[in-house]
C-alpha atoms as a PDB file:
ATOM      1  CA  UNK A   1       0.000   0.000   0.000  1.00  0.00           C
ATOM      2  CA  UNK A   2       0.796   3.804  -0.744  1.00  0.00           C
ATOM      3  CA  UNK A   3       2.493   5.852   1.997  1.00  0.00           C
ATOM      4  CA  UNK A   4       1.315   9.098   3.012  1.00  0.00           C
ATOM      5  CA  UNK A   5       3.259  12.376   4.453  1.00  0.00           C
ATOM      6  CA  UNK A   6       2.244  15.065   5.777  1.00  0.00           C
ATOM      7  CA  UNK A   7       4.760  17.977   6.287  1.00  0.00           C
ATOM      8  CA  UNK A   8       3.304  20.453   9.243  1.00  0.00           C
ATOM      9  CA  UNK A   9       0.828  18.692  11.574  1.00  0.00           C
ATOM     10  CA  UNK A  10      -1.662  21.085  12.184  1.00  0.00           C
ATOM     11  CA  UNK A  11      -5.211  21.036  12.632  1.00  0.00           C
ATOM     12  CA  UNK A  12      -5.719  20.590   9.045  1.00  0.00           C
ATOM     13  CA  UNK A  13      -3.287  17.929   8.842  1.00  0.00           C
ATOM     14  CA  UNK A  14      -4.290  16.055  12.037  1.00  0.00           C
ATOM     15  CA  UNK A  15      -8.423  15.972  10.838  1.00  0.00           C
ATOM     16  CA  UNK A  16      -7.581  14.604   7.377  1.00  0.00           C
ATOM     17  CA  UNK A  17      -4.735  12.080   8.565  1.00  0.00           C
ATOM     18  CA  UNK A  18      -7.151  10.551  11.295  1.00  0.00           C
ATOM     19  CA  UNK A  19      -9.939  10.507   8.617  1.00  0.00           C
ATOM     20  CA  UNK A  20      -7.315   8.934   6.161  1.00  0.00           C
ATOM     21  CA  UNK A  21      -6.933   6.427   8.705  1.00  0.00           C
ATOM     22  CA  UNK A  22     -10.602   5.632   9.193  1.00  0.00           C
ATOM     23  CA  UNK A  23     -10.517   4.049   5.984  1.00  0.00           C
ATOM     24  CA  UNK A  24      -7.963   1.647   6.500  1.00  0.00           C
ATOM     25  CA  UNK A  25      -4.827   3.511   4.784  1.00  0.00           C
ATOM     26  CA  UNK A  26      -2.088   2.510   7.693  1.00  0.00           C
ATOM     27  CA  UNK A  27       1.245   3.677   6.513  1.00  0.00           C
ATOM     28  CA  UNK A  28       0.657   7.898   7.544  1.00  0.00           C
ATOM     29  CA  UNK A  29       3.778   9.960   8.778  1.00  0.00           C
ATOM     30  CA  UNK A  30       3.928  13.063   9.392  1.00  0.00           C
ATOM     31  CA  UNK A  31       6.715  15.940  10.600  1.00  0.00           C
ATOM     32  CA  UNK A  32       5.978  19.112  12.004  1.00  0.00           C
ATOM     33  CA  UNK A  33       9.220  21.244  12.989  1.00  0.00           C
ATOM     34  CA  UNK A  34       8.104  21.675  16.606  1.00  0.00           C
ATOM     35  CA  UNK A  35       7.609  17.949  17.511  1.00  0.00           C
ATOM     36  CA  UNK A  36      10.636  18.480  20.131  1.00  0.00           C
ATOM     37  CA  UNK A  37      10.073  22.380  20.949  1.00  0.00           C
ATOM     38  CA  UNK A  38       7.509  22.027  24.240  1.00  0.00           C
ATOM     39  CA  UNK A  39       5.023  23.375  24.445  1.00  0.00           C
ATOM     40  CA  UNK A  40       3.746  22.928  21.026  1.00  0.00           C
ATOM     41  CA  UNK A  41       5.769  18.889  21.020  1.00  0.00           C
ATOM     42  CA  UNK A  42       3.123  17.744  23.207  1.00  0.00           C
ATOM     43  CA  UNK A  43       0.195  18.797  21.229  1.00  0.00           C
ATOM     44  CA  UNK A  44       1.732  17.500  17.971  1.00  0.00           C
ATOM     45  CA  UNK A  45       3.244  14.142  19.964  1.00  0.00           C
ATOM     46  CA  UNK A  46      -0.663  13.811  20.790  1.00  0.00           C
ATOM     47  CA  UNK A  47      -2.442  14.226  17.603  1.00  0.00           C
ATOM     48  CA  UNK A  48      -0.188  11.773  16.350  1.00  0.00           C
ATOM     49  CA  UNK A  49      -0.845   9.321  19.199  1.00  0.00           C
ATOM     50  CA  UNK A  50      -4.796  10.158  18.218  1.00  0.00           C
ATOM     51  CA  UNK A  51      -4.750   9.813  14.480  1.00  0.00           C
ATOM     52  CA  UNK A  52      -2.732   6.652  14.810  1.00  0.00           C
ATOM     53  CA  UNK A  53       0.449   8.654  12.585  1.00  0.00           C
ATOM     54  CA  UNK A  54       3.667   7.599  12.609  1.00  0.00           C
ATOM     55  CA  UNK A  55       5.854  10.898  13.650  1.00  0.00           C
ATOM     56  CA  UNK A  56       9.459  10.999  11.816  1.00  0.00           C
ATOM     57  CA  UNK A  57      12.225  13.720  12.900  1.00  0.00           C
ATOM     58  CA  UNK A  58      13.535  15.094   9.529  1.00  0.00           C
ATOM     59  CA  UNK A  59      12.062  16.328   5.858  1.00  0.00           C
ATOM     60  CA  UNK A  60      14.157  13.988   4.646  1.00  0.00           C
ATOM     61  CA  UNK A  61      13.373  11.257   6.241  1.00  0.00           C
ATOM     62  CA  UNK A  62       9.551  11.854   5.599  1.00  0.00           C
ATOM     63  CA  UNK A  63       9.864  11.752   1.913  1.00  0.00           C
ATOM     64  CA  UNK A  64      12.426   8.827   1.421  1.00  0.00           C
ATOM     65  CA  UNK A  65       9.398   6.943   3.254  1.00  0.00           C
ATOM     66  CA  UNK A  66       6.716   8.787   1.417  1.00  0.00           C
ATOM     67  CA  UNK A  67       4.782   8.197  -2.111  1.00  0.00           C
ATOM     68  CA  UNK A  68       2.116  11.176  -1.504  1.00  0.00           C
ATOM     69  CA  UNK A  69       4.244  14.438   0.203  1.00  0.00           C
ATOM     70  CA  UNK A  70       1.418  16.650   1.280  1.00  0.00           C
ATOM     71  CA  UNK A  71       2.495  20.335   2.374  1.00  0.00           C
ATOM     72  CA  UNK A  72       0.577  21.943   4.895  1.00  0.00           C
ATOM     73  CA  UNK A  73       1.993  24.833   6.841  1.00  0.00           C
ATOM     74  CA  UNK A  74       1.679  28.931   6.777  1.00  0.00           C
ATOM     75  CA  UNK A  75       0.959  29.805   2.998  1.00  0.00           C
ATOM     76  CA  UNK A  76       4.144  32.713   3.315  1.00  0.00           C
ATOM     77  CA  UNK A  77       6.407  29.628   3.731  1.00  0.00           C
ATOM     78  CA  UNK A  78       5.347  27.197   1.240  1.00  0.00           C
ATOM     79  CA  UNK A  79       7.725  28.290  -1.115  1.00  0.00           C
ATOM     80  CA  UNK A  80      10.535  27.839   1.243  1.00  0.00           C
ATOM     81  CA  UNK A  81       9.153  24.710   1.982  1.00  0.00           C
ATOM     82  CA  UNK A  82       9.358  23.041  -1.358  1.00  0.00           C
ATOM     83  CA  UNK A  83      13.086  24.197  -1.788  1.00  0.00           C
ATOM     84  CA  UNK A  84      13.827  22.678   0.786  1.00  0.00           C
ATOM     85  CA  UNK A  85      11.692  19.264   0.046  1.00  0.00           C
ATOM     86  CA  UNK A  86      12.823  19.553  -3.301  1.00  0.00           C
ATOM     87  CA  UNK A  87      16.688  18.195  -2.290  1.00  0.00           C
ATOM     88  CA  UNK A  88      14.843  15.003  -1.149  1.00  0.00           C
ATOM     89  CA  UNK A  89      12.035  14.508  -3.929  1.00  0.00           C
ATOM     90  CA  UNK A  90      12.287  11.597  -6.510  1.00  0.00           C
ATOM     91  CA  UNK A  91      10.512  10.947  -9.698  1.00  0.00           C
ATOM     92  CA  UNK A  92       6.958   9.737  -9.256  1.00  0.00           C
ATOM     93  CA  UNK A  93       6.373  10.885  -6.362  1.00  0.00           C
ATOM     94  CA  UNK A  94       3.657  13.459  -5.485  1.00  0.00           C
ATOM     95  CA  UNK A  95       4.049  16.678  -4.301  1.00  0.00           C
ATOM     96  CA  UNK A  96       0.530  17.934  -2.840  1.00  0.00           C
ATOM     97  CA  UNK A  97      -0.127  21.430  -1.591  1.00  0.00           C
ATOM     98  CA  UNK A  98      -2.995  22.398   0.444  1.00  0.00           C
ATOM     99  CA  UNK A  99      -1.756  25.575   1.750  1.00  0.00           C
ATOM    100  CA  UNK A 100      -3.903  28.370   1.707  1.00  0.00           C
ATOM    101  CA  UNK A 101      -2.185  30.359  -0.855  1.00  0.00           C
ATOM    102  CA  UNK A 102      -2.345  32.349  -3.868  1.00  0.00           C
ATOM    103  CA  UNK A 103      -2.103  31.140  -7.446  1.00  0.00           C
ATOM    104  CA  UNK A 104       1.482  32.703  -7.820  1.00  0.00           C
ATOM    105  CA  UNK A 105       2.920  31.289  -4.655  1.00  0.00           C
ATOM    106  CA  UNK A 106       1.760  27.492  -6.241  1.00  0.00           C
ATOM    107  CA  UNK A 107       3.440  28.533  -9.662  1.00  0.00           C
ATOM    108  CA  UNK A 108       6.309  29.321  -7.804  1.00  0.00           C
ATOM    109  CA  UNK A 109       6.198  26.148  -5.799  1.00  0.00           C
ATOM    110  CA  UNK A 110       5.571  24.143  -9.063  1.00  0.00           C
ATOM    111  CA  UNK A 111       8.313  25.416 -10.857  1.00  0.00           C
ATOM    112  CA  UNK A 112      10.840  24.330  -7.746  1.00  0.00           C
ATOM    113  CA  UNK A 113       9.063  20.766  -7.513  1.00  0.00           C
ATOM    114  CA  UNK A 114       8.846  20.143 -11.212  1.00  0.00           C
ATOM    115  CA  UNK A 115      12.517  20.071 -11.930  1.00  0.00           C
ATOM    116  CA  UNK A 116      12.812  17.111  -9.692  1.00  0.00           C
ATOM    117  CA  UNK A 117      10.492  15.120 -11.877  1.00  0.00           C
ATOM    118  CA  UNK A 118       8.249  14.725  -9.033  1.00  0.00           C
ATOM    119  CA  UNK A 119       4.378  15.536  -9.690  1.00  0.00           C
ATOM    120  CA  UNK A 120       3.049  18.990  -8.264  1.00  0.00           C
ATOM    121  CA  UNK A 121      -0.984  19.408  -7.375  1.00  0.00           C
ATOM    122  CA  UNK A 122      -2.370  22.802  -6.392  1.00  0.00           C
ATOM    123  CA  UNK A 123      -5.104  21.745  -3.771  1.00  0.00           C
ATOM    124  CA  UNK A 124      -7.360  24.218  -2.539  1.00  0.00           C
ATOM    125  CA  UNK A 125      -8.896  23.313   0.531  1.00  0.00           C
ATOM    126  CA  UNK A 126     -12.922  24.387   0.096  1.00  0.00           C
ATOM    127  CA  UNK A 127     -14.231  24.351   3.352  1.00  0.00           C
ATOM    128  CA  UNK A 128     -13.671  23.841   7.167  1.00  0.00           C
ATOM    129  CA  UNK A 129     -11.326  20.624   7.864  1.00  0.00           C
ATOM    130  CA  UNK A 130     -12.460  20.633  11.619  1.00  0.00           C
ATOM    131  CA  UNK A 131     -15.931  18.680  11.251  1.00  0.00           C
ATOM    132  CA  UNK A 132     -15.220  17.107   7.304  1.00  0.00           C
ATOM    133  CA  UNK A 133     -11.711  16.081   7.885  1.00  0.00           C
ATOM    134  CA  UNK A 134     -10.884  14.085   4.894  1.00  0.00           C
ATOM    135  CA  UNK A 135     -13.594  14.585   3.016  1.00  0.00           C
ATOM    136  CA  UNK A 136     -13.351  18.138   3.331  1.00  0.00           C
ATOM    137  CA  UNK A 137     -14.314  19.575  -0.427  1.00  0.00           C
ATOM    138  CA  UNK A 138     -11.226  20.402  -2.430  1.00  0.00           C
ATOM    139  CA  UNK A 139      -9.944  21.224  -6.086  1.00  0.00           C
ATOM    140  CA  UNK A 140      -7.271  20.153  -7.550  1.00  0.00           C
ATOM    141  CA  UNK A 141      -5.044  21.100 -10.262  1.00  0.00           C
ATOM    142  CA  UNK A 142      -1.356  20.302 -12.101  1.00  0.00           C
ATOM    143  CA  UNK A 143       0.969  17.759 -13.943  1.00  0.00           C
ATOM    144  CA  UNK A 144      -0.126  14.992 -10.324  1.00  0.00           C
ATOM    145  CA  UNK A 145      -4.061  16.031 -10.074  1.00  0.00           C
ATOM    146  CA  UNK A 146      -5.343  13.250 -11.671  1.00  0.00           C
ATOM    147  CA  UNK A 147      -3.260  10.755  -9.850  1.00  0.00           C
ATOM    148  CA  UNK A 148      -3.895  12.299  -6.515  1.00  0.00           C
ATOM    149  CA  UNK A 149      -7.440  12.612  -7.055  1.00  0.00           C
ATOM    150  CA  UNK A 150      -8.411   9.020  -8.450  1.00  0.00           C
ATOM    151  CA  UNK A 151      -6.127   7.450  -5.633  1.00  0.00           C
ATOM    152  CA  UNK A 152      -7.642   9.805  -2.725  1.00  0.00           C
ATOM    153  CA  UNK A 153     -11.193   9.349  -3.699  1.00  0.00           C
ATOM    154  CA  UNK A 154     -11.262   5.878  -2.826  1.00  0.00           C
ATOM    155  CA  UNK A 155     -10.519   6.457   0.758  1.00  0.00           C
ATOM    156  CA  UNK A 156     -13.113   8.823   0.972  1.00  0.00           C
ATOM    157  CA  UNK A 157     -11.604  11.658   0.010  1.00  0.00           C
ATOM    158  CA  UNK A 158     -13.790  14.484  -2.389  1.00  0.00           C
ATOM    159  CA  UNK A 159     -11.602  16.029  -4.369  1.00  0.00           C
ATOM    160  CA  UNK A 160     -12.609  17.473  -7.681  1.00  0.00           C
ATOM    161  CA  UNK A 161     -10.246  17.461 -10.654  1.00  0.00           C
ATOM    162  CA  UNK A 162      -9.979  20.952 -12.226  1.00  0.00           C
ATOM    163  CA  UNK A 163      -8.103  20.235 -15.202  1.00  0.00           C
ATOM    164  CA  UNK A 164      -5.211  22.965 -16.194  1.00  0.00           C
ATOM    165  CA  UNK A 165      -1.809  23.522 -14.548  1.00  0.00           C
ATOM    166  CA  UNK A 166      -1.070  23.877 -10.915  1.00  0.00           C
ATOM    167  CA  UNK A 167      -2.399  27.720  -9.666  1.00  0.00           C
ATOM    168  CA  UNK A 168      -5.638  27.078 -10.937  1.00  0.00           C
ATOM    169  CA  UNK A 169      -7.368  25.596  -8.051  1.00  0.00           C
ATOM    170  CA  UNK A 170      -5.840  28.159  -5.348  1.00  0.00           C
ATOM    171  CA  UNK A 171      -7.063  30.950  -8.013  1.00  0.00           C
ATOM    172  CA  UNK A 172     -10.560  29.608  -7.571  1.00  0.00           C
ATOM    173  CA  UNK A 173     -10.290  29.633  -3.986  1.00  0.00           C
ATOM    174  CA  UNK A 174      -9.183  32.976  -3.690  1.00  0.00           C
ATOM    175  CA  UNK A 175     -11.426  34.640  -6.138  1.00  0.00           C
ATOM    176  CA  UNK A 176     -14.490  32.409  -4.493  1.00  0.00           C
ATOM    177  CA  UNK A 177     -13.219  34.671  -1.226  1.00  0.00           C
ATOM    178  CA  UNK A 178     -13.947  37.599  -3.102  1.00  0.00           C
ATOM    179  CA  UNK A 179     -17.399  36.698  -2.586  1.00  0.00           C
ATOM    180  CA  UNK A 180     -17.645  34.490   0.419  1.00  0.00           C
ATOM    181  CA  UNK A 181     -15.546  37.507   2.617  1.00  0.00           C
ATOM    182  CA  UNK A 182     -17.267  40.737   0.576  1.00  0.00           C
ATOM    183  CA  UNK A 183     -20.806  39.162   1.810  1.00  0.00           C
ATOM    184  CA  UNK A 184     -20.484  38.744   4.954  1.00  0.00           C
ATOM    185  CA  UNK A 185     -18.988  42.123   5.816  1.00  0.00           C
ATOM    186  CA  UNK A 186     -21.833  43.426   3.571  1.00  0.00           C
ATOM    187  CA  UNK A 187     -24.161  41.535   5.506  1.00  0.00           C
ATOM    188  CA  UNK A 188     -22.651  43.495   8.523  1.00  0.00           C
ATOM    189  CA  UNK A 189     -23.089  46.353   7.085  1.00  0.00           C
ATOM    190  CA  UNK A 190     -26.384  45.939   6.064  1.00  0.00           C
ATOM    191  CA  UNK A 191     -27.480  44.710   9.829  1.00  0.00           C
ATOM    192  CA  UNK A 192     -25.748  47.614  11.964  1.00  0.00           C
ATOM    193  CA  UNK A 193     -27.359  50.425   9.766  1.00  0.00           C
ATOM    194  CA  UNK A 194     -30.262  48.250   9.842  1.00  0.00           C
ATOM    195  CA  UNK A 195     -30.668  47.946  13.460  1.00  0.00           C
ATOM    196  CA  UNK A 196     -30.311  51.462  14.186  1.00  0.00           C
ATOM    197  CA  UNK A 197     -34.155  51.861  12.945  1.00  0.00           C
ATOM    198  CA  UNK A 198     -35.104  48.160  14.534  1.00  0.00           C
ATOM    199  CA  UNK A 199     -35.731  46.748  11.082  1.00  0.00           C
ATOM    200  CA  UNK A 200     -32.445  44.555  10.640  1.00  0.00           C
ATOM    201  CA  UNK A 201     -34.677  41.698  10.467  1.00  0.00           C
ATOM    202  CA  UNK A 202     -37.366  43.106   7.884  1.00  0.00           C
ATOM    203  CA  UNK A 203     -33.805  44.165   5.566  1.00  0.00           C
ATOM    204  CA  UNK A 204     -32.831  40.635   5.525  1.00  0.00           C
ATOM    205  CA  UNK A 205     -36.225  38.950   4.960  1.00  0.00           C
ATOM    206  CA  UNK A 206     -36.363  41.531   1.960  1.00  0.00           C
ATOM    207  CA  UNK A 207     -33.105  40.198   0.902  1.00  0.00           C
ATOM    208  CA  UNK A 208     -34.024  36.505   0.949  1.00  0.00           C
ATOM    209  CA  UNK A 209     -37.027  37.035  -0.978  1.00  0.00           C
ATOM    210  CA  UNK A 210     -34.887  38.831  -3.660  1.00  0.00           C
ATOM    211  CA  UNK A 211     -32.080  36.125  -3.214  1.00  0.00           C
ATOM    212  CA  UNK A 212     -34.328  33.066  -3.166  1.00  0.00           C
ATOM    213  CA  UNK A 213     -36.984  33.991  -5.999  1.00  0.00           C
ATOM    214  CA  UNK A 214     -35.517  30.831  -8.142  1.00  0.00           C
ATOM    215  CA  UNK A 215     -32.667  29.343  -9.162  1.00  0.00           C
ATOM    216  CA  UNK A 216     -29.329  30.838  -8.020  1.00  0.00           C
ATOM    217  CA  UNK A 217     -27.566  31.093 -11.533  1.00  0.00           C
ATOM    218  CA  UNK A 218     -30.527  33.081 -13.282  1.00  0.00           C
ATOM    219  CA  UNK A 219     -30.462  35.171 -10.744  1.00  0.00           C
ATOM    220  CA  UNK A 220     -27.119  36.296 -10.586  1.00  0.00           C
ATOM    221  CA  UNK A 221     -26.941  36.481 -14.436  1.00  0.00           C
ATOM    222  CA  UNK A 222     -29.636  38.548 -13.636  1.00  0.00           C
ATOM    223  CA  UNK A 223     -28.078  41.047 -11.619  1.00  0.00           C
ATOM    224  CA  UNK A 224     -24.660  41.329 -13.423  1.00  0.00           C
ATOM    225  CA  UNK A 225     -26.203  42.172 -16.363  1.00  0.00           C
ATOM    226  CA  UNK A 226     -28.787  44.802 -15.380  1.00  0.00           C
ATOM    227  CA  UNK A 227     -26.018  46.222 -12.997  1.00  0.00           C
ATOM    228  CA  UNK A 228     -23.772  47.193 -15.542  1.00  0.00           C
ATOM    229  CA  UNK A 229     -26.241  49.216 -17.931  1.00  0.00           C
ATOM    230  CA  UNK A 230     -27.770  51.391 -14.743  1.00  0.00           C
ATOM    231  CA  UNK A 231     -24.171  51.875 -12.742  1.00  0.00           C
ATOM    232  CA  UNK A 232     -24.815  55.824 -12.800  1.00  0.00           C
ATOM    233  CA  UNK A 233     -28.277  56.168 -11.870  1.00  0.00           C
ATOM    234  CA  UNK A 234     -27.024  53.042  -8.256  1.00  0.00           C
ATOM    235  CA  UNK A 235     -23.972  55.553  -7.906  1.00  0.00           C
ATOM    236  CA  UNK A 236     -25.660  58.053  -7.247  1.00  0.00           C
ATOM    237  CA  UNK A 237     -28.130  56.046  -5.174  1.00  0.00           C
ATOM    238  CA  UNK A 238     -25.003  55.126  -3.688  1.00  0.00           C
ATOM    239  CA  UNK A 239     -24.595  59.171  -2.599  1.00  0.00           C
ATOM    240  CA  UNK A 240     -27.780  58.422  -0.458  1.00  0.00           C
ATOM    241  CA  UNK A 241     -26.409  55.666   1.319  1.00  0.00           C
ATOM    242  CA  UNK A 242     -23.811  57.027   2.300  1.00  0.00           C
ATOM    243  CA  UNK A 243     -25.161  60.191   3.551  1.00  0.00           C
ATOM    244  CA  UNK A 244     -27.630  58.352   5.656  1.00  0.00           C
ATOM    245  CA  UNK A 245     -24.924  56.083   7.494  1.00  0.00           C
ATOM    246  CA  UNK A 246     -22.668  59.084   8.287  1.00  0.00           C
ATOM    247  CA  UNK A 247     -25.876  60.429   9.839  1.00  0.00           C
ATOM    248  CA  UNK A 248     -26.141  57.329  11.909  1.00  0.00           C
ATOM    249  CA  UNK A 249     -22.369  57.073  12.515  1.00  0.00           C
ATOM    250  CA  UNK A 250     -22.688  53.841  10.813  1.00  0.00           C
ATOM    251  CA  UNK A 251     -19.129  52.517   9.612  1.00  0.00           C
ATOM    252  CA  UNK A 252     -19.596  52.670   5.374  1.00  0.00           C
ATOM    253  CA  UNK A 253     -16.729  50.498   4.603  1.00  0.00           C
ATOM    254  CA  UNK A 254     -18.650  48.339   2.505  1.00  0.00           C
ATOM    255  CA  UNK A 255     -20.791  51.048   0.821  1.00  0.00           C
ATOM    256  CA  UNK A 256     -17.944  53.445  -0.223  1.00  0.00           C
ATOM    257  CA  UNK A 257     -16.539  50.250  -2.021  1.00  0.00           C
ATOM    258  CA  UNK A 258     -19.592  49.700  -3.801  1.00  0.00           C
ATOM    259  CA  UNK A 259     -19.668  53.112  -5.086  1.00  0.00           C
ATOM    260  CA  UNK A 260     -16.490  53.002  -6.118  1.00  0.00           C
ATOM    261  CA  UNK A 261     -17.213  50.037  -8.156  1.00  0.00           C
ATOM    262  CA  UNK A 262     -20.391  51.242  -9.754  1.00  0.00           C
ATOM    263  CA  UNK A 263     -18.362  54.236 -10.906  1.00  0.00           C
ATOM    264  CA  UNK A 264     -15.301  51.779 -12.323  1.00  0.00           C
ATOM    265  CA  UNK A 265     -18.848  50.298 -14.352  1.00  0.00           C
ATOM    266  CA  UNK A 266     -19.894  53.871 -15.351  1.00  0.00           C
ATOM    267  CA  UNK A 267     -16.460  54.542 -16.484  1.00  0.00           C
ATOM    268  CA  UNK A 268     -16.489  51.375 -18.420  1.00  0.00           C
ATOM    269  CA  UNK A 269     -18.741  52.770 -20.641  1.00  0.00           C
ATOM    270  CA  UNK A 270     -21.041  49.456 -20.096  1.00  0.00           C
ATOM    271  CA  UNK A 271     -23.940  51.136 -21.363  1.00  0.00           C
ATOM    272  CA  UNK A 272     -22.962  52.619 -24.382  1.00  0.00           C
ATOM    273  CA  UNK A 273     -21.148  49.362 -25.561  1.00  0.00           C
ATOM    274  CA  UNK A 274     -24.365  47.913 -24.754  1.00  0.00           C
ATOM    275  CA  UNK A 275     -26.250  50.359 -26.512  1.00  0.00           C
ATOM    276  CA  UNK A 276     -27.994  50.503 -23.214  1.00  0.00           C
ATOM    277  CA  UNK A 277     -29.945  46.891 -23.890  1.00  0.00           C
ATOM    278  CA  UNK A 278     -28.700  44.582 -20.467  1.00  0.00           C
ATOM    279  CA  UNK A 279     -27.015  41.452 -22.377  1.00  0.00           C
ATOM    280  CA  UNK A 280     -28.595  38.042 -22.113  1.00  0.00           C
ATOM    281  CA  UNK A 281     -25.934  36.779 -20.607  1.00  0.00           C
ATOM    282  CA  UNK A 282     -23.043  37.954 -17.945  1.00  0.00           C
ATOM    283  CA  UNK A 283     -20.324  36.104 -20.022  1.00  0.00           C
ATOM    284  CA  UNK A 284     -20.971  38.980 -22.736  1.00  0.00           C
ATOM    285  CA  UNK A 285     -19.502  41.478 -20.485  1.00  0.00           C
ATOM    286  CA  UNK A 286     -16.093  39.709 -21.041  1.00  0.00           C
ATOM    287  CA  UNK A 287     -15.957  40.821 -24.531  1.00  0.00           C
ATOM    288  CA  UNK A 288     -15.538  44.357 -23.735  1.00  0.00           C
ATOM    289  CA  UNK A 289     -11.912  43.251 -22.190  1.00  0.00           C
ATOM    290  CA  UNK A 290     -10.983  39.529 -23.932  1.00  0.00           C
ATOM    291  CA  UNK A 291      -9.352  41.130 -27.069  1.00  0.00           C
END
């Protein structure tokens, strides 16, 4: 049987190695740099212990033992971290990364792995490992994806294949963020300004209704395209907004940004290219910059 690796043995590590282990895959090892630095040994000397993982002193020794390397510490060292893994690497083996970092840092980390022959993947990690552990959702992209992924997802694991070259997947993460962050703190927002008239819970049932009146896609194509054609008209609306919140001595973070970006729209020129007409579809937007 394969032989797992983990480099770092974190939380992240710790939750997928015991899941790992749940499905029968015995041969897991891990090294973390503090596993003889107290305090933090003992917590790492435990999770081991827990997740039945075999704990091994040295980078090097890790991945002379190991067919799948797996990368998981701070996203500012990655880098570092396959430079230094990269003495050690052989042909065939895979080099996985699930750090939470940006597209460029994986190039970088793909370039340093791929002259050793061994097989880079760019995993983006998709949700919370605490709770999923293994089977936490995650993407995966580069010249080892494939392998990784049809070996992983018969133990459970749910990793989809995104196929294209390793920064891929993290760029989907990170641009997903865009989204998953901006809401929230719009949410926010939205609530303390909200609450200041005791109708923070009419705002958001007003919200759902607009939010939940079908299917997500149509909706969204929805709003991209009718937001571009009337940008100058919600800027100024914008002006409003804004006004009212300094009233309230509401924080306007969020609503300065979105004026901002409704002006980037107007200046665009979205509505002339458009001849003023919202397109049928938000991909058509593209073709005002894809040239």
């Amino acid at each position: 049987m394969f032989k797992i690796g983990f480099i770092g043995f974190g939380e992240a590590s710790f939750n997928i190695a015991a899941g790992l282990a749940g499905e029968g895959i015995i041969h897991i090892h891990a090294y973390d740099k503090f596993w003889n630095i107290e305090p933090q040994s003992k917590i790492v000397t435990q999770r081991a212990k827990d997740a039945g993982v075999n704990l091994v002193k040295s980078i090097s020794e890790l991945i002379e033992i190991s067919d799948i390397v797996i990368s998981s510490v701070s996203a500012n060292l990655a880098v570092a971290l396959a430079e230094e893994s990269a003495i050690y690497l052989k042909s065939g083996q895979l080099y996985v990364d699930i750090n939470s970092a940006g597209p460029d840092t994986k190039v970088a980390a793909n370039e340093i792995v791929s002259k050793t022959k061994a097989l880079f993947v760019d995993v983006a990690v998709m949700g919370t490992v605490p709770g999923n552990g293994h089977k936490v959702p995650m993407l995966a992209s580069g010249a080892g994806a494939k392998e990784f992924a049809e070996t992983m997802n018969r133990y459970g694991m749910n990793i989809t294949l995104l196929e294209g070259p390793a920064g891929k997947s993290s760029a989907s993460k990170m641009f997903r963020s865009i989204f998953m962050k901006g809401f929230v703190t719009l949410l926010l927002e939205t609530v303390m300004a909200s609450h200041q008239y005791g109708i923070e819970d009419d705002v958001l049932a007003s919200i759902e209704e607009t939010l939940t009146d079908g299917p997500f896609l149509p909706i969204i194509n929805g709003l991209l395209t009718r937001g571009v054609i009337h940008s100058e008209r919600r800027e100024h609306e914008m002006d409003e907004v804004l006004t009212t919140l300094n009233n309230l001595q509401v924080d306007s973070t969020m609503s300065k940004a979105t004026k901002a970006k409704l002006k980037w729209c107007t200046d665009q020129k979205f509505k002339e290219f458009f001849k003023g007409v919202p397109p049928n579809d938000f991909h058509e937007i593209f073709t005002m910059f894809d040239k």
